[in-house]
N, C-alpha and C. Protein backbone atom coordinates (compact mmCIF):
# COMPACT_ATOMS: atom_id res chain seq x y z
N UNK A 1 32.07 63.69 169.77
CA UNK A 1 32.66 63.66 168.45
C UNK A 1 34.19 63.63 168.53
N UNK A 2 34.79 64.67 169.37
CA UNK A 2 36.27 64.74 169.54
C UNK A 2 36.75 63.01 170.16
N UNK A 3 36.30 62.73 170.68
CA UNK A 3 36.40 61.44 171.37
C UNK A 3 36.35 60.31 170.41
N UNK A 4 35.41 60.05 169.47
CA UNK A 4 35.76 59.50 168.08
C UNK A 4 37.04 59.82 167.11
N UNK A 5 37.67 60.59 167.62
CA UNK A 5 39.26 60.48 166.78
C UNK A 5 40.41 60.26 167.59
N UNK A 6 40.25 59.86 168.58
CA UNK A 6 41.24 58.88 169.19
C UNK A 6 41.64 57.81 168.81
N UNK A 7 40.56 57.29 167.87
CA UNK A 7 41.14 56.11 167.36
C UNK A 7 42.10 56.35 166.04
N UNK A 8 42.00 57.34 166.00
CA UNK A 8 43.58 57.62 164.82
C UNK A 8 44.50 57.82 165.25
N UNK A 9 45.81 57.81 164.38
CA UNK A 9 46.84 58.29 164.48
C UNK A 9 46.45 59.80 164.60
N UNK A 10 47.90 60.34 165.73
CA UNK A 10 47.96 62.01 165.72
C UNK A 10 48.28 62.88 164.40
N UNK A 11 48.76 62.30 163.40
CA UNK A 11 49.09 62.81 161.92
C UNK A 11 47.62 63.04 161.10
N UNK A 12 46.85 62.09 161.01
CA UNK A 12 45.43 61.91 160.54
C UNK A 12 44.75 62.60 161.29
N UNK A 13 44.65 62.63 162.63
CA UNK A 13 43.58 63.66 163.50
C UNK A 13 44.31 65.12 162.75
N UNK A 14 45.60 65.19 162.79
CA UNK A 14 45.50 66.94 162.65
C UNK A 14 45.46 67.10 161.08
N UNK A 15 44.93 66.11 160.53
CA UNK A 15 44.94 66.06 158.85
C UNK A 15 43.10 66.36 158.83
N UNK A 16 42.49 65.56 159.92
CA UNK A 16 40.64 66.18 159.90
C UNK A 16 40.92 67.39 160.09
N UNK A 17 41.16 67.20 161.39
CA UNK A 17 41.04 69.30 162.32
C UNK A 17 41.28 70.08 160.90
N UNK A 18 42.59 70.03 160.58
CA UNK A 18 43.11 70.95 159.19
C UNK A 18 42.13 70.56 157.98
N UNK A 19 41.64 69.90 157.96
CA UNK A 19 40.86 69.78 156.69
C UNK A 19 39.44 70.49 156.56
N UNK A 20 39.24 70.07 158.30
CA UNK A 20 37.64 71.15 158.77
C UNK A 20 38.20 72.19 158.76
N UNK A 21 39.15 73.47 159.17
CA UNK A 21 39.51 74.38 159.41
C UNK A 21 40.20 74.76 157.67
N UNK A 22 40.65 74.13 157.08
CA UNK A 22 41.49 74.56 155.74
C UNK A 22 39.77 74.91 154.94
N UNK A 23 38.86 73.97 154.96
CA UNK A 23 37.27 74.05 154.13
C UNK A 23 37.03 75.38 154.75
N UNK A 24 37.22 75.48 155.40
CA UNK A 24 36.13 77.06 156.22
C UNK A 24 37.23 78.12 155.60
N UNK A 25 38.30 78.09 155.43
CA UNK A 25 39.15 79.14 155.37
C UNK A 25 39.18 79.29 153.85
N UNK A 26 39.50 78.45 152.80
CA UNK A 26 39.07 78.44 152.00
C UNK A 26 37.48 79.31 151.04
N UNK A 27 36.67 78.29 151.48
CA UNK A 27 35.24 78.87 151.14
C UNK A 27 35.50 79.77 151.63
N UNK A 28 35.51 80.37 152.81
CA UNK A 28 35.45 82.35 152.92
C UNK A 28 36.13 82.91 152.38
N UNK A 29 37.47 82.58 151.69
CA UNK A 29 38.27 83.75 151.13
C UNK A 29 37.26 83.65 149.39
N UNK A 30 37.20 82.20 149.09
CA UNK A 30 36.72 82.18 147.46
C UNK A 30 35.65 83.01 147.96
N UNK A 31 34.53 82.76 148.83
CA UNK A 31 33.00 83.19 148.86
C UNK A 31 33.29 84.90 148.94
N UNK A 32 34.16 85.46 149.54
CA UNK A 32 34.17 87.07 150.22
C UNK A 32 35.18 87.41 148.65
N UNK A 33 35.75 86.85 148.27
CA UNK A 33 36.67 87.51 146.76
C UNK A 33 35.54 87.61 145.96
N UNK A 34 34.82 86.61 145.63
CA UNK A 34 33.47 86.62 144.53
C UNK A 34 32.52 87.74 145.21
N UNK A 35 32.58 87.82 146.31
CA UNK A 35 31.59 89.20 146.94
C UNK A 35 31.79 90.43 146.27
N UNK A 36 33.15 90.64 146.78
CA UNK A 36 33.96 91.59 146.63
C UNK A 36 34.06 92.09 145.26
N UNK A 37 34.56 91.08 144.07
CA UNK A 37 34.91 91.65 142.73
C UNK A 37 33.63 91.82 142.20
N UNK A 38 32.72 91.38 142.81
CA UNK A 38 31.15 91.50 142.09
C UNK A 38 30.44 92.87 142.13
N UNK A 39 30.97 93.72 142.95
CA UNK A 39 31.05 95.13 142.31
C UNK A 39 32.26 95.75 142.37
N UNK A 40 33.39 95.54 141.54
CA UNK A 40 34.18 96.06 140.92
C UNK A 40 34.56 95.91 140.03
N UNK A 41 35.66 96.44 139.25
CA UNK A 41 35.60 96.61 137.58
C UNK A 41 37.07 96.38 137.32
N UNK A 42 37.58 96.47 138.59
CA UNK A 42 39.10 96.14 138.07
C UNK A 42 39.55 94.41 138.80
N UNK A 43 38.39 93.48 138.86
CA UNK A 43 38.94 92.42 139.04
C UNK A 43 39.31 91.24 138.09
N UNK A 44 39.98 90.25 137.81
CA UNK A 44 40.27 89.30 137.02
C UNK A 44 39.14 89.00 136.00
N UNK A 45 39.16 88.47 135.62
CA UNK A 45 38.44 88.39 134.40
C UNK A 45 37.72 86.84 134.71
N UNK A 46 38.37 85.63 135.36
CA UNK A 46 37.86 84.48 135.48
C UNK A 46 38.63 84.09 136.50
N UNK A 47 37.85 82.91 137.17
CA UNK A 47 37.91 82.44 138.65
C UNK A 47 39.53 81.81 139.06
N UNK A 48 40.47 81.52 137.94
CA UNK A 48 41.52 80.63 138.36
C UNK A 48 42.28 81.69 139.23
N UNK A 49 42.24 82.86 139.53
CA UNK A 49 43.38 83.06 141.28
C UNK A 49 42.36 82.41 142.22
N UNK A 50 41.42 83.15 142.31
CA UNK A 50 40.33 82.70 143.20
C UNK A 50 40.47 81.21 143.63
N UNK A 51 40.18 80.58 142.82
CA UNK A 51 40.27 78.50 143.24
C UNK A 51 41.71 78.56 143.72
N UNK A 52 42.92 78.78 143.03
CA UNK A 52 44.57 78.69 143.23
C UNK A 52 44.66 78.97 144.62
N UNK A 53 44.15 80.75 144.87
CA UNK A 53 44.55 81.01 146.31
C UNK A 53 43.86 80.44 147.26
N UNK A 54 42.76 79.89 147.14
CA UNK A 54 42.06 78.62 148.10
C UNK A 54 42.13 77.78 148.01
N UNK A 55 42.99 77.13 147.14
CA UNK A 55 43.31 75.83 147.40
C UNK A 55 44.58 75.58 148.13
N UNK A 56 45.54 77.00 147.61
CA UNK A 56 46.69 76.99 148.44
C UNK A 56 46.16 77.28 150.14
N UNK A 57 45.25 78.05 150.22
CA UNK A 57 44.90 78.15 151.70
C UNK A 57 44.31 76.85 152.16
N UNK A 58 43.95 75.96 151.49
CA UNK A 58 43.50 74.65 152.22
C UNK A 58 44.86 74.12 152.36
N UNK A 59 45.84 73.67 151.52
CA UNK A 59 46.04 72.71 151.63
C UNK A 59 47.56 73.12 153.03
N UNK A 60 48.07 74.75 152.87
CA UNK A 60 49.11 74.90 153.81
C UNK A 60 48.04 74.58 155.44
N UNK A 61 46.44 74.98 155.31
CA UNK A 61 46.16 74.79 156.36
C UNK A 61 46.20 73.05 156.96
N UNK A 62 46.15 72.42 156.21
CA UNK A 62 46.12 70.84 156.36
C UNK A 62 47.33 70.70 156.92
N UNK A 63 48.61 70.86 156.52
CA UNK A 63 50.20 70.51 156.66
C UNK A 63 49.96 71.18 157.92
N UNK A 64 49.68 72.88 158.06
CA UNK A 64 50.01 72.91 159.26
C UNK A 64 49.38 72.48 160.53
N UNK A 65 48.49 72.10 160.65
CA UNK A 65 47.45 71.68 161.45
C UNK A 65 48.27 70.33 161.52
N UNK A 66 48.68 69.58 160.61
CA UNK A 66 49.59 68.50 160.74
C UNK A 66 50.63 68.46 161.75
N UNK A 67 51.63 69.31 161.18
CA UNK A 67 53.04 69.63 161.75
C UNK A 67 52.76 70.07 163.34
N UNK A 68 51.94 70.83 163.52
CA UNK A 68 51.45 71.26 164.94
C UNK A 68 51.08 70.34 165.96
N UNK A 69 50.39 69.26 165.32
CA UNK A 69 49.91 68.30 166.40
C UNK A 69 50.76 67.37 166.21
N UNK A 70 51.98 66.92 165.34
CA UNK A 70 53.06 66.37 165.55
C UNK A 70 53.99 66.65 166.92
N UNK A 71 54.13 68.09 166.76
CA UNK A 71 55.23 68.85 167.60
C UNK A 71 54.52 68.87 169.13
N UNK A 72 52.87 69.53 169.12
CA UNK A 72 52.53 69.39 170.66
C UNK A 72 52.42 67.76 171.32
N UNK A 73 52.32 66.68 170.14
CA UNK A 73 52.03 65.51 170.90
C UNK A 73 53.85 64.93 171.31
N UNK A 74 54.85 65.47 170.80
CA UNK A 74 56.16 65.40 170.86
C UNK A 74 56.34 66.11 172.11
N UNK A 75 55.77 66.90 172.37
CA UNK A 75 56.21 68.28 173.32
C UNK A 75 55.30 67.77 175.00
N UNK A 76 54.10 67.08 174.46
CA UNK A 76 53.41 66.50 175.91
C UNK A 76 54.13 65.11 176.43
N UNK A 77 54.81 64.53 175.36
CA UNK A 77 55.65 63.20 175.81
C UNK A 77 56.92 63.92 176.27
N UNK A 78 57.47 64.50 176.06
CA UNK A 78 58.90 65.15 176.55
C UNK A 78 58.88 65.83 177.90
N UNK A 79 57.66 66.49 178.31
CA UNK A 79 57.24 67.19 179.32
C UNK A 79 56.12 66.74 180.21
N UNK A 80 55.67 65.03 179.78
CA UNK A 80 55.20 64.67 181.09
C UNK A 80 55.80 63.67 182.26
N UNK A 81 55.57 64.01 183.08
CA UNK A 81 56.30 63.88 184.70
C UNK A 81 55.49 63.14 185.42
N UNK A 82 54.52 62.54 184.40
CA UNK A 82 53.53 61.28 185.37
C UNK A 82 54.31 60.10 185.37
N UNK A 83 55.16 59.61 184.57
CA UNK A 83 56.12 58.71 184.55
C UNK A 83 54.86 57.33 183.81
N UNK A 84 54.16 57.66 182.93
CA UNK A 84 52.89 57.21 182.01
C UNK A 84 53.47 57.23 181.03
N UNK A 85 54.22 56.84 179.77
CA UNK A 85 54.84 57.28 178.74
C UNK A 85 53.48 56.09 177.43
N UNK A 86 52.81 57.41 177.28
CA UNK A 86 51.62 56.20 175.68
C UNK A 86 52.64 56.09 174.32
């Protein structure tokens, strides 16, 4: 499977990775907040933090998962010594 995203650009691969990893991080905070306020009495009244703060957790996870595999694929061309430059 990892081997099927070679054929992208490094911006788009760390835009999947972050998008698989932003979905998981997401759904667990909405899924474990709805756990959570479901027996208590002092939580919000309706779902909009809940969606807001998971959507903000998807989407910083996307950028950064981005920015990261920008910088390490910057950082393996600067620091390889095979004299191979892709």
């Amino acid at each position: 499977m990892l081997k099927s995203l070679n054929k992208f650009n490094t911006p788009l691969r760390g835009a999947l990775i972050g998008s698989i990893f932003g979905l998981i991080f997401s759904v667990g905070y909405i899924a474990s907040s709805i756990w959570l306020c479901s027996g208590l009495l002092s939580c919000p009244g309706h779902w909009f933090p809940f969606f807001f703060i998971g959507i903000f957790i998807f989407i910083s996870t996307v950028i950064f998962t981005m920015l990261i595999s920008i910088i390490l694929k910057k950082m393996y061309h600067f620091f390889d010594v095979s004299g191979t430059k892709n």
